[in-house]
Structures are given as structure tokens and as C-alpha cells.
N, C-alpha and C. Protein backbone atom coordinates (compact mmCIF):
# COMPACT_ATOMS: atom_id res chain seq x y z
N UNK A 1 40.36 -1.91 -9.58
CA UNK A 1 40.11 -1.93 -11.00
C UNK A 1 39.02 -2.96 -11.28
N UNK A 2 38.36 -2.66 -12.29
CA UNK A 2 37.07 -3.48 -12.83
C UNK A 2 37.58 -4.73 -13.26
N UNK A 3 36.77 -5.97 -13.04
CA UNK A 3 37.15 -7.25 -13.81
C UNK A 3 36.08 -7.15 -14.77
N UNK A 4 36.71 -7.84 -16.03
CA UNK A 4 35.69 -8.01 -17.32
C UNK A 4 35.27 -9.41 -16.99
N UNK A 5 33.82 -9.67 -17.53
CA UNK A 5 33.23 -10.26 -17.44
C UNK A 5 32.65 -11.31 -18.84
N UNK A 6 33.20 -12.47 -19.33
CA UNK A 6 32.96 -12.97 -20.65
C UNK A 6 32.24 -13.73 -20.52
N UNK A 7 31.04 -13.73 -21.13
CA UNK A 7 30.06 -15.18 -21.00
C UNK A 7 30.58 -16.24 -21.48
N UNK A 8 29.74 -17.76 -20.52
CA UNK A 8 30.45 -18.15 -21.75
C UNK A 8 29.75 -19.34 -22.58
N UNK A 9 28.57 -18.60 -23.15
CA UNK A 9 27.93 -18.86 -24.23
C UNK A 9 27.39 -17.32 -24.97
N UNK A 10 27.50 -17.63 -26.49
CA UNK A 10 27.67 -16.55 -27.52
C UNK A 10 26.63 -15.43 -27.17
N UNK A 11 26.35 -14.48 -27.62
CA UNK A 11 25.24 -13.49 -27.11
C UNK A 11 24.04 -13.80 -28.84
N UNK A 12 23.26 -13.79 -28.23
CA UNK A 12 22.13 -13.39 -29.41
C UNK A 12 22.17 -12.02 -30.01
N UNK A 13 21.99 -12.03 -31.53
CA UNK A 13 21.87 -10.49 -31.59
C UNK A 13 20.99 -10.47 -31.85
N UNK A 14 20.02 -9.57 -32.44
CA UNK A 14 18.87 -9.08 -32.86
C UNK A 14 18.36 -9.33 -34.16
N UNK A 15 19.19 -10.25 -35.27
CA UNK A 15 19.41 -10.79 -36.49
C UNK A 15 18.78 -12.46 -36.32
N UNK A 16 19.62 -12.59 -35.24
CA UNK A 16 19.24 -14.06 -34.62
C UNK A 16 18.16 -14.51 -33.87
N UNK A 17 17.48 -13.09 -33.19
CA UNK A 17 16.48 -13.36 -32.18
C UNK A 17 15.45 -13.13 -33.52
N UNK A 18 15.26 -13.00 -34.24
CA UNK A 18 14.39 -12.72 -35.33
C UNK A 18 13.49 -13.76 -35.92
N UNK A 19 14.18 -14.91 -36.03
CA UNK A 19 14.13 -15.86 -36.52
C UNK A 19 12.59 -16.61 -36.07
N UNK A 20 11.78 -16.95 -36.77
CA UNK A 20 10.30 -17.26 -36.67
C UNK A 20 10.15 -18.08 -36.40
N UNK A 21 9.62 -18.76 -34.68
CA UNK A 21 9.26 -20.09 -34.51
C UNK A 21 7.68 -20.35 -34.25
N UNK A 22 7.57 -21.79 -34.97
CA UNK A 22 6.60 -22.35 -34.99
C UNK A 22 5.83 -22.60 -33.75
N UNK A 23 4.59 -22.44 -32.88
CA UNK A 23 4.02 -22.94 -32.11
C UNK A 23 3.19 -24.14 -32.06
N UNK A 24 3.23 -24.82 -32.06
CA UNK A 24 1.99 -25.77 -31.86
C UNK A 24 0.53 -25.03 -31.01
N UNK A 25 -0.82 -25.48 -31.76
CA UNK A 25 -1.35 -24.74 -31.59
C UNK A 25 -2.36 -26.20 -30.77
N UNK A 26 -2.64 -25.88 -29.79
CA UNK A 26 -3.45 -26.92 -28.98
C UNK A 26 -5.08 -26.47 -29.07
N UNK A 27 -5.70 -27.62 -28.72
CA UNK A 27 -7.20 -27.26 -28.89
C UNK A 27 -7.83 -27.52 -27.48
N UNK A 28 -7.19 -27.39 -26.01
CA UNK A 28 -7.86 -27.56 -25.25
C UNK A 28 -8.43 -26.78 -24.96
N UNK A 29 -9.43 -26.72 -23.67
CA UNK A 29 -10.18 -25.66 -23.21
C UNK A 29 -9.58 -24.35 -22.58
N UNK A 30 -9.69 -23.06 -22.44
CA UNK A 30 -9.23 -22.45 -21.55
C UNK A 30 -9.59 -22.52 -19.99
N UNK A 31 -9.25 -22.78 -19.07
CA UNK A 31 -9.33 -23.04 -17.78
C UNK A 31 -9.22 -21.27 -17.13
N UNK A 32 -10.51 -20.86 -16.56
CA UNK A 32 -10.23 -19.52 -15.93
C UNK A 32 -10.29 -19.71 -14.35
N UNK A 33 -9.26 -19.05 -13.85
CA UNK A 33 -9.18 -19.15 -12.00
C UNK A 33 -10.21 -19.07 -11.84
N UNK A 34 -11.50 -17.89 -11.74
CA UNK A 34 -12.92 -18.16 -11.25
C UNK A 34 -14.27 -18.31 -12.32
N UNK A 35 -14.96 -19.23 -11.55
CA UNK A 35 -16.47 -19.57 -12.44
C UNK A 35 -17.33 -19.18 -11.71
N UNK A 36 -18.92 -19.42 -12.70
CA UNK A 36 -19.74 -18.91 -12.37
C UNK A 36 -20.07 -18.79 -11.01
N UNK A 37 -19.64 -19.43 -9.88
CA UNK A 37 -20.25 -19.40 -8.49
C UNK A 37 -19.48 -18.47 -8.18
N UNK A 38 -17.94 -17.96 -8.04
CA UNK A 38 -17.40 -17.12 -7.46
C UNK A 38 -18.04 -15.43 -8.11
N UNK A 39 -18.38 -15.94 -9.32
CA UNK A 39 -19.16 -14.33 -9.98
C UNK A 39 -20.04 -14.05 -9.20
N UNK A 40 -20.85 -15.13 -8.81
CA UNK A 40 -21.95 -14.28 -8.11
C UNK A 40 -21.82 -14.16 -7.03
N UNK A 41 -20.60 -15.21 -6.06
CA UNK A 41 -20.91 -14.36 -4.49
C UNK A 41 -20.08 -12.93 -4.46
N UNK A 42 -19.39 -12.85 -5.92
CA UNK A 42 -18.38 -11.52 -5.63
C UNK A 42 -19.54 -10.41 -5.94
N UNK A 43 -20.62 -10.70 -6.37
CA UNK A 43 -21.47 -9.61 -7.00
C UNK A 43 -22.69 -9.73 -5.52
N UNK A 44 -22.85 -10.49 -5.20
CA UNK A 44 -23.60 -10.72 -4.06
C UNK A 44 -22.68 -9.72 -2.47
N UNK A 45 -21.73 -9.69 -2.77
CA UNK A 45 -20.81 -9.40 -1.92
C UNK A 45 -20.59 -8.09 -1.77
N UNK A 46 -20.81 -7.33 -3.27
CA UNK A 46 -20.45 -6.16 -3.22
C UNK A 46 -22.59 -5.51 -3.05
N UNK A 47 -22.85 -6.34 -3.60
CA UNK A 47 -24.76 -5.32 -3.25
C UNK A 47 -24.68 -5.91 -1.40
N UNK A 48 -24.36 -6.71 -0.43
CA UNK A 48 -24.72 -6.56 0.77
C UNK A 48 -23.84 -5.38 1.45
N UNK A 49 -22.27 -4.95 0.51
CA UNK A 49 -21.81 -3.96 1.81
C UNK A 49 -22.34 -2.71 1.30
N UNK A 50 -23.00 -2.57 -0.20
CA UNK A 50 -24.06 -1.09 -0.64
C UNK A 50 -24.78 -0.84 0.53
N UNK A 51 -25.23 -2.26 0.57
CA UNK A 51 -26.53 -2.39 1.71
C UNK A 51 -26.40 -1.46 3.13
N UNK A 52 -24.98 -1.92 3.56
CA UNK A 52 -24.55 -1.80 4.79
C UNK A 52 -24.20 -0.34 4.43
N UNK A 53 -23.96 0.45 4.18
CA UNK A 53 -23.07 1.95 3.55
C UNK A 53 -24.45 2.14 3.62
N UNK A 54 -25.57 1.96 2.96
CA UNK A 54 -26.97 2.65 2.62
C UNK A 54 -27.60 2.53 4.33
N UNK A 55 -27.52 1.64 4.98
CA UNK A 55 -28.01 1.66 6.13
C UNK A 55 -26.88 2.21 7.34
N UNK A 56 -25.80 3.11 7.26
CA UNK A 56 -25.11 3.60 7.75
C UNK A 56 -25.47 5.11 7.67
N UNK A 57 -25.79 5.20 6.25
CA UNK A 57 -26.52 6.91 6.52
C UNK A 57 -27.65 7.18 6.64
N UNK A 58 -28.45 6.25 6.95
CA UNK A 58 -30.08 6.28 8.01
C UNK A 58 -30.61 7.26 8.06
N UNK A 59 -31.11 7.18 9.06
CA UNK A 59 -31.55 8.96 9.92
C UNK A 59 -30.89 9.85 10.22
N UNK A 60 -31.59 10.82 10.37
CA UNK A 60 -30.88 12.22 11.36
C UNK A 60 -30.13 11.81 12.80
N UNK A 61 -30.31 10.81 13.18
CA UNK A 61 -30.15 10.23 14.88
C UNK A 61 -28.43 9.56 14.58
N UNK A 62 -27.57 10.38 15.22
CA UNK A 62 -26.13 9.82 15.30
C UNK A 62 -25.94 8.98 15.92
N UNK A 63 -26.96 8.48 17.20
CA UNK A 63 -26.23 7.53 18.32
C UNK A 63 -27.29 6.45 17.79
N UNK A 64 -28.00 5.78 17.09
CA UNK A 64 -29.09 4.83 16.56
C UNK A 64 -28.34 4.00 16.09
N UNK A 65 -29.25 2.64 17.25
CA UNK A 65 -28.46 1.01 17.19
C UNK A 65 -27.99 0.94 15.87
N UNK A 66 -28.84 1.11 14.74
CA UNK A 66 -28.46 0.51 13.37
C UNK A 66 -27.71 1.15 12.56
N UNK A 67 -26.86 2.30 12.97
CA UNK A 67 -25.87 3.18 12.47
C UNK A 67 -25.08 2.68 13.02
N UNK A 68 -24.50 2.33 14.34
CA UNK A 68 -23.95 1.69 15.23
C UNK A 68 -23.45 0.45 14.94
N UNK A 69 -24.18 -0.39 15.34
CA UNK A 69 -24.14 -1.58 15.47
C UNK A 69 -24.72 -2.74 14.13
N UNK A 70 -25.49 -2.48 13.87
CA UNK A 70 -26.30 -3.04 12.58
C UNK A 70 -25.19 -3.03 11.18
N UNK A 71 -25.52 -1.80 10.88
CA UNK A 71 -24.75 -1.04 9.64
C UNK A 71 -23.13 -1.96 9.56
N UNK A 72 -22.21 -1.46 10.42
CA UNK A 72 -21.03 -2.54 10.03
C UNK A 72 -21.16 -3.57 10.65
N UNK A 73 -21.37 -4.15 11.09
CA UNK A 73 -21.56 -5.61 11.36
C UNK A 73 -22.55 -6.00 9.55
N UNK A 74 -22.94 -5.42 8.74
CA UNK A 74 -23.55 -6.03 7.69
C UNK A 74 -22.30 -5.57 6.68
N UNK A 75 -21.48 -4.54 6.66
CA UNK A 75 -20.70 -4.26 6.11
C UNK A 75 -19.43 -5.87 5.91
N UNK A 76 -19.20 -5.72 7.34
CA UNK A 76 -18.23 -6.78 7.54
C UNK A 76 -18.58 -7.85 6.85
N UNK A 77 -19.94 -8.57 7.16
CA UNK A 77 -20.46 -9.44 6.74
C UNK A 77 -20.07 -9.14 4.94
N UNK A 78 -20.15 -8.37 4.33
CA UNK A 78 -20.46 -8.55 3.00
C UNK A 78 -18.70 -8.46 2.58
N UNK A 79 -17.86 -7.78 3.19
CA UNK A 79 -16.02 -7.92 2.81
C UNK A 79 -15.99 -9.55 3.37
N UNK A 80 -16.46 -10.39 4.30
CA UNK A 80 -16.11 -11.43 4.20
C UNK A 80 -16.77 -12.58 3.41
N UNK A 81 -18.18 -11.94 2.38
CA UNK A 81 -18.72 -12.98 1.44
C UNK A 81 -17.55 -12.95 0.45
N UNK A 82 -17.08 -11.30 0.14
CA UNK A 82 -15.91 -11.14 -0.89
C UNK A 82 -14.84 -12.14 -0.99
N UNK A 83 -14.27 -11.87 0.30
CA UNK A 83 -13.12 -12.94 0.80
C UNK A 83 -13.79 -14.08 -0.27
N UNK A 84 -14.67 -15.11 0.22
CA UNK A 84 -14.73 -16.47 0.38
C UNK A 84 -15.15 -16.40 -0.98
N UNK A 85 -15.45 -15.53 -2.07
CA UNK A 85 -15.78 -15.38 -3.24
C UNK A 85 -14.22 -15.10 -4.12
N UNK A 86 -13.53 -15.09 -3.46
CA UNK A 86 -12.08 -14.84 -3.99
C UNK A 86 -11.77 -16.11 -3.73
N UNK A 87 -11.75 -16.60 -2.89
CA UNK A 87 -10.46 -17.93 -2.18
C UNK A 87 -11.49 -19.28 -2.67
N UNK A 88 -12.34 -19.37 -2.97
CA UNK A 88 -13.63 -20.38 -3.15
C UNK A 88 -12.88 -21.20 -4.52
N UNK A 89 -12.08 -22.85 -4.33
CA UNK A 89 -11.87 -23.06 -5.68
C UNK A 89 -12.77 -23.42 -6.32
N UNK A 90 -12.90 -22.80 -7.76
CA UNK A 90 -13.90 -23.56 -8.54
C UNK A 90 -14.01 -25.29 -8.68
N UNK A 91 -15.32 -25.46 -9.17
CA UNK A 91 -15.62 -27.19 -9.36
C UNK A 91 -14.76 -27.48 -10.58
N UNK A 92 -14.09 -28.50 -10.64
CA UNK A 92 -13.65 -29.11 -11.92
C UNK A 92 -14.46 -29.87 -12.41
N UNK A 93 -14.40 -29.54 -13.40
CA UNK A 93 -15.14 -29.98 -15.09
C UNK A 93 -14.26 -31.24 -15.52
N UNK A 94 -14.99 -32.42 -15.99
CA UNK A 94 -14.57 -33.58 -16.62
C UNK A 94 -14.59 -33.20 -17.75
């Protein structure tokens, strides 16, 4: 058989949760996780792996070093500017 369960402090109803509270309204700055340096290596990051995708469909030639070898190795290169454009803490501001 089920045990009942009694809180044991009162329940709020919906009469009570109503009730209008005051905030204090602060005037500091907003603080955003990334600034201007992480904008641009994330934008820098995403035009080098275009780069790498644009130099992946090259020529007519399937077995060519720079389809190969070139092409992702610049790819990679540009998912790991991303990375360090994600994880990079911003400078603090006095």
C-alpha cells in the first residue's frame, strides 16, 4: 500500500505566487563570455576551413598531393583555430 506523503512546509498556491516583487535594479556592466578577439579567430576559423573544402575540390586529378594531403591538413588547421577561439579567455577590463 502507498504511504502519503505531507510536506512539511505549507504549499504555495497560485494566489500567493502572484504577489509582485521588487528587484533592485543594478547599473553594472554586462560581462559577455566572448570579446572581440575570440570573434575574430572564430570568423578567421571558419574562412581557413572554406579555404580547405575549396582546395579539396581542385582539379579533375583524384590522387593530387593537395587534395590529399594539403586540403585537410588546412582543414584541421582551421577546426583547431575554432577550438582555441572558443576556449581563449577573454582580457579583463578594469
Amino acid at each position: 500500500m502507498a504511504q502519503q506523503f505531507k510536506p512539511t512546509t505549507p504549499l504555495k498556491t497560485s494566489a500567493q505566487a502572484a504577489k509582485p516583487t521588487l528587484k533592485s535594479t543594478s547599473t553594472e556592466p554586462v560581462e559577455f563570455i566572448f570579446d572581440k578577439g575570440n570573434y575574430k579567430f572564430l570568423i578567421i576559423s571558419v574562412l581557413v576551413v572554406a579555404f580547405g573544402f575549396i582546395l579539396m575540390s581542385g582539379t579533375t586529378d583524384i590522387y593530387s598531393n593537395t587534395k590529399i594531403v594539403i586540403a585537410p591538413i588546412v582543414v584541421l588547421a582551421g577546426f583547431g583555430l575554432g577550438f582555441y577561439a572558443i576556449l581563449k579567455k577573454p582580457e579583463v577590463s578594469k
